[in-house]
PDB file of N, CA and C in Angstrom:
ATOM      1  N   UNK A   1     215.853-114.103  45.157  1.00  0.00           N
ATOM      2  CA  UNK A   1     214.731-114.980  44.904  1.00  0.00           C
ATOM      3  C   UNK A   1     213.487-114.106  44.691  1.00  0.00           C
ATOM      4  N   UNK A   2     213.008-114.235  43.732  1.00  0.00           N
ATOM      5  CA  UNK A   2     211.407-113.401  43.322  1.00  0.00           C
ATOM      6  C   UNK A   2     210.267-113.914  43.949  1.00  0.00           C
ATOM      7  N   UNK A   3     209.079-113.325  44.314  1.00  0.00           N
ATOM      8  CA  UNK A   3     208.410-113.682  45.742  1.00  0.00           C
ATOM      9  C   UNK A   3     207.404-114.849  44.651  1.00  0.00           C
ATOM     10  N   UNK A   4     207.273-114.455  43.109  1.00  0.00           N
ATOM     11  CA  UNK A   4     206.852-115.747  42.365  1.00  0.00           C
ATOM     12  C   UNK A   4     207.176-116.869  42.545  1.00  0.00           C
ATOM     13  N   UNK A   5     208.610-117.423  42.164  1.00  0.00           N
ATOM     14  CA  UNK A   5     209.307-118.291  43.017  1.00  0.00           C
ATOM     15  C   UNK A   5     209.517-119.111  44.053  1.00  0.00           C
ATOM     16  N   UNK A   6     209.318-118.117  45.251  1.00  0.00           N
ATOM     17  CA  UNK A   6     208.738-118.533  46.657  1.00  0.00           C
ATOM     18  C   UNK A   6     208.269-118.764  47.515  1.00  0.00           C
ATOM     19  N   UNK A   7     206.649-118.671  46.430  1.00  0.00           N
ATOM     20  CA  UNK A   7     205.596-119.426  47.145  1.00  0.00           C
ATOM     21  C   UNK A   7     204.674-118.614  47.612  1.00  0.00           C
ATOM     22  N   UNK A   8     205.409-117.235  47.926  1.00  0.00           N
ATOM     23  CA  UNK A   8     204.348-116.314  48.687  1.00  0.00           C
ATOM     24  C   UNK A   8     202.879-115.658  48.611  1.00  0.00           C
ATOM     25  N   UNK A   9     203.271-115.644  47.491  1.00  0.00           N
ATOM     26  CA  UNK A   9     201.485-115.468  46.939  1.00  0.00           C
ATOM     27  C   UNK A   9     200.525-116.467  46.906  1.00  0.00           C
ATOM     28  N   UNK A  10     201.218-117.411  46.972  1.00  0.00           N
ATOM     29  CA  UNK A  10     200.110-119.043  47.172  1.00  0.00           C
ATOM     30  C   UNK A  10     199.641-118.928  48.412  1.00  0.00           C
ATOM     31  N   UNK A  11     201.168-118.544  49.429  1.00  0.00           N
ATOM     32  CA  UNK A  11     200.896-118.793  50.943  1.00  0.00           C
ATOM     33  C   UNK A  11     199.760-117.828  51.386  1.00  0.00           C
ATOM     34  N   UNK A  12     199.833-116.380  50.722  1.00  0.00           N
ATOM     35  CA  UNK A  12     198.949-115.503  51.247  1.00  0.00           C
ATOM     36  C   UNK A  12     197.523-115.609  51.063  1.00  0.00           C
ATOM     37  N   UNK A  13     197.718-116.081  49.499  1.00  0.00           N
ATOM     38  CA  UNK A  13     195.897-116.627  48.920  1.00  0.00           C
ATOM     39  C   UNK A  13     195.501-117.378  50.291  1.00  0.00           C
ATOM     40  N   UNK A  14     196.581-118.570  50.695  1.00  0.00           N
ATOM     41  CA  UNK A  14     195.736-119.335  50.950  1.00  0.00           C
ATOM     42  C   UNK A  14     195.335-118.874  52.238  1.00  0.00           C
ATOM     43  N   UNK A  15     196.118-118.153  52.756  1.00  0.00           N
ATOM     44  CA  UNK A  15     195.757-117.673  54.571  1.00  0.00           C
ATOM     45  C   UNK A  15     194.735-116.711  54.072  1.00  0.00           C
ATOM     46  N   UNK A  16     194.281-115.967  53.714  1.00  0.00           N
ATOM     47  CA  UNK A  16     193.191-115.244  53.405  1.00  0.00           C
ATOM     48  C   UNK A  16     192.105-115.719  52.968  1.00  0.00           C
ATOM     49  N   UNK A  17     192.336-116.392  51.911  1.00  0.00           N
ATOM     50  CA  UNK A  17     191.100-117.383  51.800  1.00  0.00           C
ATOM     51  C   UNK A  17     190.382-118.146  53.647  1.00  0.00           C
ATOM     52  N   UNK A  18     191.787-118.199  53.657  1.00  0.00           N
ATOM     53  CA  UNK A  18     191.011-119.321  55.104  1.00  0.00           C
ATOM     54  C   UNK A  18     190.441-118.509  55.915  1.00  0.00           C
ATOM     55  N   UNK A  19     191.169-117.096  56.396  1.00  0.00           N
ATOM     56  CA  UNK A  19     190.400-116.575  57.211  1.00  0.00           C
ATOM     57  C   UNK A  19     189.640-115.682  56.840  1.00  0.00           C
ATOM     58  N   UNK A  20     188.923-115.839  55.456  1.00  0.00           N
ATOM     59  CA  UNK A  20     187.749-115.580  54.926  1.00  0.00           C
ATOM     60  C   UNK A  20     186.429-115.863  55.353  1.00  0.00           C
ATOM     61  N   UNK A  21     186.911-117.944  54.956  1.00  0.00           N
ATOM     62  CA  UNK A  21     186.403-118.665  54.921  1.00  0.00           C
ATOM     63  C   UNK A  21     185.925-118.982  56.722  1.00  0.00           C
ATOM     64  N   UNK A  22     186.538-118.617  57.295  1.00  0.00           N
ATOM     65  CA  UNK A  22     186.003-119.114  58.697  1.00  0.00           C
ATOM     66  C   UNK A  22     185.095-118.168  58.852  1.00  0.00           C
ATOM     67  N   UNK A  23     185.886-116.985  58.616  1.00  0.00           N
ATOM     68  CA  UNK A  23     184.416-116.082  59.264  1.00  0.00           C
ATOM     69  C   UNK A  23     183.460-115.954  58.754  1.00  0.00           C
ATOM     70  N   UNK A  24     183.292-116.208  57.500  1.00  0.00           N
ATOM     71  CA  UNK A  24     182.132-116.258  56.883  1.00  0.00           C
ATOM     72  C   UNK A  24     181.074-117.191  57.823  1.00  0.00           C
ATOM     73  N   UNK A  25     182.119-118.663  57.605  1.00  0.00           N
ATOM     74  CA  UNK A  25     181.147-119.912  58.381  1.00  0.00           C
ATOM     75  C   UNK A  25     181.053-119.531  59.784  1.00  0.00           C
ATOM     76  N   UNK A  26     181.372-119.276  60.923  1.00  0.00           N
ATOM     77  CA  UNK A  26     180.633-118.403  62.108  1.00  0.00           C
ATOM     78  C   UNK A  26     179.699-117.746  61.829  1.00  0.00           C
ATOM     79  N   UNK A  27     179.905-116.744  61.122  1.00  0.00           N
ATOM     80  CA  UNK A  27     178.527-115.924  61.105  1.00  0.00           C
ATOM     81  C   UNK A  27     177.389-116.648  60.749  1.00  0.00           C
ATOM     82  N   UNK A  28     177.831-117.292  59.989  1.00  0.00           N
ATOM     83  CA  UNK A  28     176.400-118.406  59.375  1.00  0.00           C
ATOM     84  C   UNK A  28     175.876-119.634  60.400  1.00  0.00           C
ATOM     85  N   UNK A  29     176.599-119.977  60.762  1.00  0.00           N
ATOM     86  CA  UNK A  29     176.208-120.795  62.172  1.00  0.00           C
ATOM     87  C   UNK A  29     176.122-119.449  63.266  1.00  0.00           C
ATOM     88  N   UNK A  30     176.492-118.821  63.381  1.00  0.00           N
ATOM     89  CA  UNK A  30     175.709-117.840  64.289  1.00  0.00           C
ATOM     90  C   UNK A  30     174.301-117.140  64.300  1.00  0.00           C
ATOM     91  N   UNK A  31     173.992-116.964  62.698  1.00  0.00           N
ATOM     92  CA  UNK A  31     172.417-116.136  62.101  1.00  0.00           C
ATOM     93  C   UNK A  31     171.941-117.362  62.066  1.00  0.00           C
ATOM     94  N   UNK A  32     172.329-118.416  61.844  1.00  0.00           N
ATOM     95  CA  UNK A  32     171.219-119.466  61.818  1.00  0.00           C
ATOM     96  C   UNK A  32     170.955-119.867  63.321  1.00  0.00           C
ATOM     97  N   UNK A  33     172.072-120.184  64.497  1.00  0.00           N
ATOM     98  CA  UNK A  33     171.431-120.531  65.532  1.00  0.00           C
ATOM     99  C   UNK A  33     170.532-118.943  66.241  1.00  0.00           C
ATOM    100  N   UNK A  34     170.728-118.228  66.098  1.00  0.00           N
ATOM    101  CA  UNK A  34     169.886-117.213  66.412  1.00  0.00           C
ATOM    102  C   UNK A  34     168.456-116.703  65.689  1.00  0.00           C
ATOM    103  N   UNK A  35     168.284-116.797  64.410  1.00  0.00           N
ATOM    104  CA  UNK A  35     166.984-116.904  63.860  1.00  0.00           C
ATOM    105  C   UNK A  35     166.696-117.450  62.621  1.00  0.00           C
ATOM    106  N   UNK A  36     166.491-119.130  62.677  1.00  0.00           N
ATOM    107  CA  UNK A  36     166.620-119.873  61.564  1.00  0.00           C
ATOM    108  C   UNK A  36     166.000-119.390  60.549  1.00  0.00           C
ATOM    109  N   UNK A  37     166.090-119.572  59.273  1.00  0.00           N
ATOM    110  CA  UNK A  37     164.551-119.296  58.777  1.00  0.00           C
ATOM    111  C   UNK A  37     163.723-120.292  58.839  1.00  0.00           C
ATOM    112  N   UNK A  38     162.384-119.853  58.833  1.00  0.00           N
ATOM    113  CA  UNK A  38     161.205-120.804  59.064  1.00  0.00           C
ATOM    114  C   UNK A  38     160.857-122.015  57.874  1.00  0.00           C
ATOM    115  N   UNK A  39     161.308-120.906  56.607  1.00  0.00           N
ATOM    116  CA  UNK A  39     160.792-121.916  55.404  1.00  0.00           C
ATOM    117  C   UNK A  39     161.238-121.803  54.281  1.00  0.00           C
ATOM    118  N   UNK A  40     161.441-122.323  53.035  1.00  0.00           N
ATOM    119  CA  UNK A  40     162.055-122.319  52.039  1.00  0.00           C
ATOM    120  C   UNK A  40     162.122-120.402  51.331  1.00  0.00           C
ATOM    121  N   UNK A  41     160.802-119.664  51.205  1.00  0.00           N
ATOM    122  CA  UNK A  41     160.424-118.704  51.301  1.00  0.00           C
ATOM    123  C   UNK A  41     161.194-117.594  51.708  1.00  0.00           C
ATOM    124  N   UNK A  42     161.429-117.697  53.281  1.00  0.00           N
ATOM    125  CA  UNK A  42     162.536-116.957  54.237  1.00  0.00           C
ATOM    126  C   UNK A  42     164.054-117.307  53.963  1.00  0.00           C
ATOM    127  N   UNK A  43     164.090-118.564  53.759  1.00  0.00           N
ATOM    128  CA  UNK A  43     165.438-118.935  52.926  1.00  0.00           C
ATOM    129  C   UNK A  43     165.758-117.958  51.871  1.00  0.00           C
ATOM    130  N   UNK A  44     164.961-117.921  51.039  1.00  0.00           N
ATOM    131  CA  UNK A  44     165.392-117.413  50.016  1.00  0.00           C
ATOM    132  C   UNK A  44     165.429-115.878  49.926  1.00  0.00           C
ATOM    133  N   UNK A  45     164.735-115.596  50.851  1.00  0.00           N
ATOM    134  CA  UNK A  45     164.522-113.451  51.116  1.00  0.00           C
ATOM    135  C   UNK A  45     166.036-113.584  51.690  1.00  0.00           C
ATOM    136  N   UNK A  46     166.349-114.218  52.592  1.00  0.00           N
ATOM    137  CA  UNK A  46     167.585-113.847  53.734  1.00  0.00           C
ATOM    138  C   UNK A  46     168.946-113.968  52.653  1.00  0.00           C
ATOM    139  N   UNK A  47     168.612-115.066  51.912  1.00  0.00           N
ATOM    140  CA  UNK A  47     169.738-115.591  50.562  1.00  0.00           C
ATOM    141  C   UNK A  47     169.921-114.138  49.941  1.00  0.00           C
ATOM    142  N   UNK A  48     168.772-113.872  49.260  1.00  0.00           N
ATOM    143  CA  UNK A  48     168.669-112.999  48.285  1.00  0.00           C
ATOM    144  C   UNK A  48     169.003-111.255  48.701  1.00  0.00           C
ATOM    145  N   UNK A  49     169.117-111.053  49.786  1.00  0.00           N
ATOM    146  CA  UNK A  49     169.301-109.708  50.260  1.00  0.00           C
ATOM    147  C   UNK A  49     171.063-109.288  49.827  1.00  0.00           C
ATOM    148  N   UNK A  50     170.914-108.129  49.422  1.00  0.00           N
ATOM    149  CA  UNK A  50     172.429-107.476  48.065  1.00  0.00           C
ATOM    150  C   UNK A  50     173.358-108.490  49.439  1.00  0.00           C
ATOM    151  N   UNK A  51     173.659-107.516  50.403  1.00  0.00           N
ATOM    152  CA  UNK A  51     174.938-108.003  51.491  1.00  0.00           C
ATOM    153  C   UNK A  51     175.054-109.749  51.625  1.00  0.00           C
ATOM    154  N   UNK A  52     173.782-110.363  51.780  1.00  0.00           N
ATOM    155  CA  UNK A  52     174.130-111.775  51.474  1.00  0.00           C
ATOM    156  C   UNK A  52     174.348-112.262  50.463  1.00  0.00           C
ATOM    157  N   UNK A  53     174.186-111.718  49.570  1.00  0.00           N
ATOM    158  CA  UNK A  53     174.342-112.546  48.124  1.00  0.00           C
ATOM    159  C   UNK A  53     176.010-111.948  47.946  1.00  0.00           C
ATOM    160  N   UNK A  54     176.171-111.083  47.846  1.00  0.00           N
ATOM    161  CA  UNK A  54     177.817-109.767  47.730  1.00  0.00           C
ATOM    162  C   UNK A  54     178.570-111.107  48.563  1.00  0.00           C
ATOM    163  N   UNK A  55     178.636-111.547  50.231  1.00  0.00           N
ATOM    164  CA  UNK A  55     179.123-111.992  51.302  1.00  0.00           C
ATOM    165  C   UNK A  55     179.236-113.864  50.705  1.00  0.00           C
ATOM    166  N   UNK A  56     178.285-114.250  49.911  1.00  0.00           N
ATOM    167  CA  UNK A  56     177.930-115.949  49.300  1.00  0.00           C
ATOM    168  C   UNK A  56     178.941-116.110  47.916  1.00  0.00           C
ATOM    169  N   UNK A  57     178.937-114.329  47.090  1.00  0.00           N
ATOM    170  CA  UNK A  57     179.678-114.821  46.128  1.00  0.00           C
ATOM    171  C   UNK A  57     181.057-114.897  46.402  1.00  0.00           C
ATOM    172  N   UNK A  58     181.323-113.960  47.474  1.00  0.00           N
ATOM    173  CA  UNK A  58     182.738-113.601  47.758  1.00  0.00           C
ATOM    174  C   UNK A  58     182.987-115.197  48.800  1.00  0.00           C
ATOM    175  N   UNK A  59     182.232-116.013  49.096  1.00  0.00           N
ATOM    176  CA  UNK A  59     182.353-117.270  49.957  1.00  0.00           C
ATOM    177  C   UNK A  59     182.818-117.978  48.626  1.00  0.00           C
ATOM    178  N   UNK A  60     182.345-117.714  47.713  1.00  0.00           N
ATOM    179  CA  UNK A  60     182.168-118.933  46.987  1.00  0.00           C
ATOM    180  C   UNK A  60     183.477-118.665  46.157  1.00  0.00           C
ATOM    181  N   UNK A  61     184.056-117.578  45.666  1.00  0.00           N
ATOM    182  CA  UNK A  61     185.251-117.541  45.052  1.00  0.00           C
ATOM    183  C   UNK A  61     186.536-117.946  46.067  1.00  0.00           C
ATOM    184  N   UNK A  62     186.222-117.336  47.056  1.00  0.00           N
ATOM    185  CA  UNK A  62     187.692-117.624  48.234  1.00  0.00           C
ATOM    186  C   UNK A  62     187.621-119.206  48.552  1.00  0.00           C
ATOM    187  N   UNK A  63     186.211-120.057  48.334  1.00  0.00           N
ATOM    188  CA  UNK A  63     186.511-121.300  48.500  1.00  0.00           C
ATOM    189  C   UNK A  63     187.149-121.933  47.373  1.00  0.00           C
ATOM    190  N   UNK A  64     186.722-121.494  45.799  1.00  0.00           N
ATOM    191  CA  UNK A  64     187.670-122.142  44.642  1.00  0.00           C
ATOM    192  C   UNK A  64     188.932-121.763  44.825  1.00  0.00           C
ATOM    193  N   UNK A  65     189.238-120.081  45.303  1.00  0.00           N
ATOM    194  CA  UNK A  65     190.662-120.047  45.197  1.00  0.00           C
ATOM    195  C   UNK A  65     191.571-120.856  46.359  1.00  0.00           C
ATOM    196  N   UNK A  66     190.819-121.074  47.288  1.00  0.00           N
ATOM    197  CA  UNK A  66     191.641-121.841  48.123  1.00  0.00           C
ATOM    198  C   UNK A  66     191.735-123.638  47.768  1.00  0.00           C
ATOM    199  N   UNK A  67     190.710-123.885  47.262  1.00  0.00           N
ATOM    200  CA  UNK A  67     191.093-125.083  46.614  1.00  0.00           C
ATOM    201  C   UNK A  67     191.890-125.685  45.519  1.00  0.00           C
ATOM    202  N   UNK A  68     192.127-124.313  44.883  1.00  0.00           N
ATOM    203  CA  UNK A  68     192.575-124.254  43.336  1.00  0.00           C
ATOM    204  C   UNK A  68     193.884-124.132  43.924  1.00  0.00           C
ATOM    205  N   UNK A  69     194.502-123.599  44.875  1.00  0.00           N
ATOM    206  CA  UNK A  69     195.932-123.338  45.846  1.00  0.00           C
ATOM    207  C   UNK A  69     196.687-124.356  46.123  1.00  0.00           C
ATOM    208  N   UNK A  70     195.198-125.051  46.972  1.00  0.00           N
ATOM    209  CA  UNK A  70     195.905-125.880  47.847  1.00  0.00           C
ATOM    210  C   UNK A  70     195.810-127.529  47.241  1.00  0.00           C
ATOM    211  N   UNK A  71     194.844-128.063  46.258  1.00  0.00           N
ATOM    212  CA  UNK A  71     195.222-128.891  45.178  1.00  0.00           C
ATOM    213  C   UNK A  71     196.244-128.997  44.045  1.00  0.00           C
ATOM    214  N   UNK A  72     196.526-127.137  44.086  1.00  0.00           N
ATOM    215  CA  UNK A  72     197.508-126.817  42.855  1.00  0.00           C
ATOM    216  C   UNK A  72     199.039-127.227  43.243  1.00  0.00           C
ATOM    217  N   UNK A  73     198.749-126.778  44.853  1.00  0.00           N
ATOM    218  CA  UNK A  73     200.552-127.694  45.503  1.00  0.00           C
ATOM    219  C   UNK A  73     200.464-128.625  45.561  1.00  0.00           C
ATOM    220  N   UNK A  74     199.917-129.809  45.858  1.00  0.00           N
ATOM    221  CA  UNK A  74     199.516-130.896  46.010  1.00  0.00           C
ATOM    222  C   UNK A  74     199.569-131.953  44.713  1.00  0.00           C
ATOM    223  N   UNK A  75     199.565-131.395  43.965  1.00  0.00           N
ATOM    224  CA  UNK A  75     199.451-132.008  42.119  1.00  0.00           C
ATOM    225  C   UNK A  75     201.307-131.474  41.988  1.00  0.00           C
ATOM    226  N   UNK A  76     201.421-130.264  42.010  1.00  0.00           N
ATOM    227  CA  UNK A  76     202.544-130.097  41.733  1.00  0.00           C
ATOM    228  C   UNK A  76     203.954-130.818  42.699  1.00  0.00           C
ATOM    229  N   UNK A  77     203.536-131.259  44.206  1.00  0.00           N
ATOM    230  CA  UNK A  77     204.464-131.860  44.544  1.00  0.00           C
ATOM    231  C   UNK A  77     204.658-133.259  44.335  1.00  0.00           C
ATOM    232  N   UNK A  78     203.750-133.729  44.121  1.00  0.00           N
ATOM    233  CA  UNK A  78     203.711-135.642  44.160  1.00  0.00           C
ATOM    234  C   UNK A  78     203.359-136.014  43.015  1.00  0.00           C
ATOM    235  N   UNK A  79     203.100-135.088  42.006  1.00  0.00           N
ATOM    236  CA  UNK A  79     202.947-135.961  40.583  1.00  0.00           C
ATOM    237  C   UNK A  79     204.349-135.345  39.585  1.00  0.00           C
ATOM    238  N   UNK A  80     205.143-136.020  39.065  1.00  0.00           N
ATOM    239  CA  UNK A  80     206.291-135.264  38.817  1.00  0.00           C
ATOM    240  C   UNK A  80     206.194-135.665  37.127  1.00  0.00           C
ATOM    241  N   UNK A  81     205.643-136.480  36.309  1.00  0.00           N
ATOM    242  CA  UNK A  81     205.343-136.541  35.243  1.00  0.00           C
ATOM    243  C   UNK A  81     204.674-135.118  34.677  1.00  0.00           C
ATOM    244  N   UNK A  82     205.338-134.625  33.544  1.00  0.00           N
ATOM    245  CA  UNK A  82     204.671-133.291  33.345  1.00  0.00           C
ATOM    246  C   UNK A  82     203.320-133.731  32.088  1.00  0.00           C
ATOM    247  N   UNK A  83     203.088-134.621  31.836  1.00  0.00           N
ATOM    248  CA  UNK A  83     202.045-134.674  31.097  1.00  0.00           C
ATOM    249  C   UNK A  83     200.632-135.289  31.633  1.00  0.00           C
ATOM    250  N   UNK A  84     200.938-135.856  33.337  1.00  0.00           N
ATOM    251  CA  UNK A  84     200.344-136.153  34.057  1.00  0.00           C
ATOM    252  C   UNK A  84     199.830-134.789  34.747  1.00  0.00           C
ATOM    253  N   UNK A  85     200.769-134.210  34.928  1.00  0.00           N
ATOM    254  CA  UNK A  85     200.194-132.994  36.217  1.00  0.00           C
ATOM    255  C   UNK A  85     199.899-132.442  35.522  1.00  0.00           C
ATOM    256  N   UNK A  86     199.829-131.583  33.972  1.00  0.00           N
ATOM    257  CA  UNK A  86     199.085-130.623  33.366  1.00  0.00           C
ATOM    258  C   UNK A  86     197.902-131.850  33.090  1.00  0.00           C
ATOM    259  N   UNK A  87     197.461-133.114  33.064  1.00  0.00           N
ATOM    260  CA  UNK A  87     196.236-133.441  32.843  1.00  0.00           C
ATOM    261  C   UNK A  87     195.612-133.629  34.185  1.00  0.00           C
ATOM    262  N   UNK A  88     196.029-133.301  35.501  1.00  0.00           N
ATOM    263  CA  UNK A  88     195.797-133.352  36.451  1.00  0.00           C
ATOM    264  C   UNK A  88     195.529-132.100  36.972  1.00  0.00           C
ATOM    265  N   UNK A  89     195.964-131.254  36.540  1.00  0.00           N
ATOM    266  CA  UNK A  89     195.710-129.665  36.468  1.00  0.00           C
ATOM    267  C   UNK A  89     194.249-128.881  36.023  1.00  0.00           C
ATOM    268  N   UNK A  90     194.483-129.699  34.758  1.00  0.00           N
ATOM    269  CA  UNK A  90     193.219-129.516  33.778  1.00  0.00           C
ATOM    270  C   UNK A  90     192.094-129.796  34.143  1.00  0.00           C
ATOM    271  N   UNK A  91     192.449-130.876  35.081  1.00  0.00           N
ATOM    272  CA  UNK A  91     191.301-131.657  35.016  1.00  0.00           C
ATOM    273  C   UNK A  91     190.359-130.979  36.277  1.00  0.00           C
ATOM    274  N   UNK A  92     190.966-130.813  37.166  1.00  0.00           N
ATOM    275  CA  UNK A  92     190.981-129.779  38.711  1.00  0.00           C
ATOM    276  C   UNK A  92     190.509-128.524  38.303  1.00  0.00           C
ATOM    277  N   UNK A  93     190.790-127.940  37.402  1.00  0.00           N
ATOM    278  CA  UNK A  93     190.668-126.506  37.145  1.00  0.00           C
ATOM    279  C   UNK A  93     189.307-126.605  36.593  1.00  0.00           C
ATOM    280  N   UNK A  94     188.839-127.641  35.683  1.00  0.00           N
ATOM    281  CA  UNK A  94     187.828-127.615  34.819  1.00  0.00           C
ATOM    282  C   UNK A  94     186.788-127.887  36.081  1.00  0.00           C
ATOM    283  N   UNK A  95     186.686-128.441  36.876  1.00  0.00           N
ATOM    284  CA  UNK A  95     185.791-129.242  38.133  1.00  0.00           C
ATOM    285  C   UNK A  95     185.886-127.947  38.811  1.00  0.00           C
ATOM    286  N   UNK A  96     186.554-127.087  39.330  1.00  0.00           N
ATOM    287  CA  UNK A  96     186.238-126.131  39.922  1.00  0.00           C
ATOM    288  C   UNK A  96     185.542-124.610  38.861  1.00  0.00           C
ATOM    289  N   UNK A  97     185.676-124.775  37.918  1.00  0.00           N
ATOM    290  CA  UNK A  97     185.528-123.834  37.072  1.00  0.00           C
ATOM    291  C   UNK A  97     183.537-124.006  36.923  1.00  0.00           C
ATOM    292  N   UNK A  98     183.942-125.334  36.643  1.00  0.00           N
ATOM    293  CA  UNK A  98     181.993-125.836  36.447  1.00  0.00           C
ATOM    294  C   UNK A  98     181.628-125.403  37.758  1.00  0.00           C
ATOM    295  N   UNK A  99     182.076-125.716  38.932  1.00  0.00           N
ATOM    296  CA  UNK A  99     181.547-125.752  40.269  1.00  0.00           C
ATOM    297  C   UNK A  99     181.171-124.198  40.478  1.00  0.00           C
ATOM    298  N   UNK A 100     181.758-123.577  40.080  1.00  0.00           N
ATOM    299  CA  UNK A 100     181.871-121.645  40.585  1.00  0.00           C
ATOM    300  C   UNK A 100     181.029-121.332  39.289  1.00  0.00           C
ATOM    301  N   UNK A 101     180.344-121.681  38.371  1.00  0.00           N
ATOM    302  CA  UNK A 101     179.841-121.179  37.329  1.00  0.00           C
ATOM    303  C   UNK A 101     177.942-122.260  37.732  1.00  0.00           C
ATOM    304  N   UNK A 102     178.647-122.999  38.449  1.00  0.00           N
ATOM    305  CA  UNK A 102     176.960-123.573  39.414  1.00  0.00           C
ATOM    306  C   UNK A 102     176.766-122.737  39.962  1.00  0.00           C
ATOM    307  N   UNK A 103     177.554-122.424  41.369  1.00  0.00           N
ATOM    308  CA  UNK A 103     177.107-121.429  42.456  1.00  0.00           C
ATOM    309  C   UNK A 103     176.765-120.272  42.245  1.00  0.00           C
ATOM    310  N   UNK A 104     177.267-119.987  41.428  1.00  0.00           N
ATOM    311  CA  UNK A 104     177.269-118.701  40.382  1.00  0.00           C
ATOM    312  C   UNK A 104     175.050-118.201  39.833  1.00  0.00           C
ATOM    313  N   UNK A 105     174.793-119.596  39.395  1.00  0.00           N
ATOM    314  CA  UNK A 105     174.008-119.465  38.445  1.00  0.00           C
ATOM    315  C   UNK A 105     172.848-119.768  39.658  1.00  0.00           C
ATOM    316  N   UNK A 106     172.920-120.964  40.923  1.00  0.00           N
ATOM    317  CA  UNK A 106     172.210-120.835  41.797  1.00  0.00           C
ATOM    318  C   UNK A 106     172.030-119.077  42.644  1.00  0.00           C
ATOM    319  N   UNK A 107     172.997-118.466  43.135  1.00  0.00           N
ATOM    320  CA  UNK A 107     173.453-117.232  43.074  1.00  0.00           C
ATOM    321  C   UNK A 107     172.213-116.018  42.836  1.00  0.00           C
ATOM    322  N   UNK A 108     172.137-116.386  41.575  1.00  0.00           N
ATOM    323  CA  UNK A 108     172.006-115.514  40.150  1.00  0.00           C
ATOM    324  C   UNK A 108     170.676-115.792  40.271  1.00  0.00           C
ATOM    325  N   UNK A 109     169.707-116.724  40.426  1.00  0.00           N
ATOM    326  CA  UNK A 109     168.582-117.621  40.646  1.00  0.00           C
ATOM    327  C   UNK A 109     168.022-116.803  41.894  1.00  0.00           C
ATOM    328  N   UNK A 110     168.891-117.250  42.872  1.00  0.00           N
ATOM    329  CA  UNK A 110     167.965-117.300  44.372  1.00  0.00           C
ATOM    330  C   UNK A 110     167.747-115.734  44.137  1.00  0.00           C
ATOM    331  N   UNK A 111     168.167-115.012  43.736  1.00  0.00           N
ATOM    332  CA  UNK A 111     168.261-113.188  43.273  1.00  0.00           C
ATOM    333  C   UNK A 111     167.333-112.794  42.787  1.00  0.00           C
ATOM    334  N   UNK A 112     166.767-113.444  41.230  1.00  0.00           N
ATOM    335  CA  UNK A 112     165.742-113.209  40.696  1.00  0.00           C
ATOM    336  C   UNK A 112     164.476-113.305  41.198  1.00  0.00           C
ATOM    337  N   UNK A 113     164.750-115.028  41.647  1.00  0.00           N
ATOM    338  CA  UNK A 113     163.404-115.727  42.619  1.00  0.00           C
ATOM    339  C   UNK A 113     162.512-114.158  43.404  1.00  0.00           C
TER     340      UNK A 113
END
């Protein structure tokens, strides 16, 4: 059996993604209960610093890829029409594609700001 086949690379995305994704969110509920920022201003210095922005984009891809994973099994087990699940595919892929090309451009924004 080829590890394509058997899922394993889905399984690993998705455990990595997750424990990406948690630690990311601790730390962030941790810097925020320890020194909020005061104002939109400080928001945006703390946003904009290389390691937070590097740490937001890498949040923001491990959250599409884990959604793109774990919707992608989810479409593929319970919709068994194949002209349904590739428009169900499409349709998922395109919604996350716009979504990561937002965060992306907010991102890209709070940087310049």
């Amino acid at each position: 059996m080829s590890r394509k086949a058997s899922g394993l690379r889905a399984w690993a995305l998705q455990r990595a993604t997750a424990v990406y994704l948690g630690l990311f969110f601790i730390y962030l509920v941790g810097a925020l209960a320890v020194a909020p920022p005061a104002d939109a201003a400080a928001w945006q210095a703390w946003m904009s610093h290389p390691v937070m922005s590097i740490a937001s984009l890498v949040f923001v891809l491990a959250l599409l890829v884990h959604a793109w994973v774990g919707v992608r099994d989810i479409i593929i087990d319970y919709l068994w029409h194949t002209g349904v699940r590739m428009a169900a595919l499409a349709l998922v892929a395109l919604v996350l594609a716009g979504s990561g090309l937002w965060a992306l451009q907010t991102l890209v924004l709070a940087r310049l700001a």
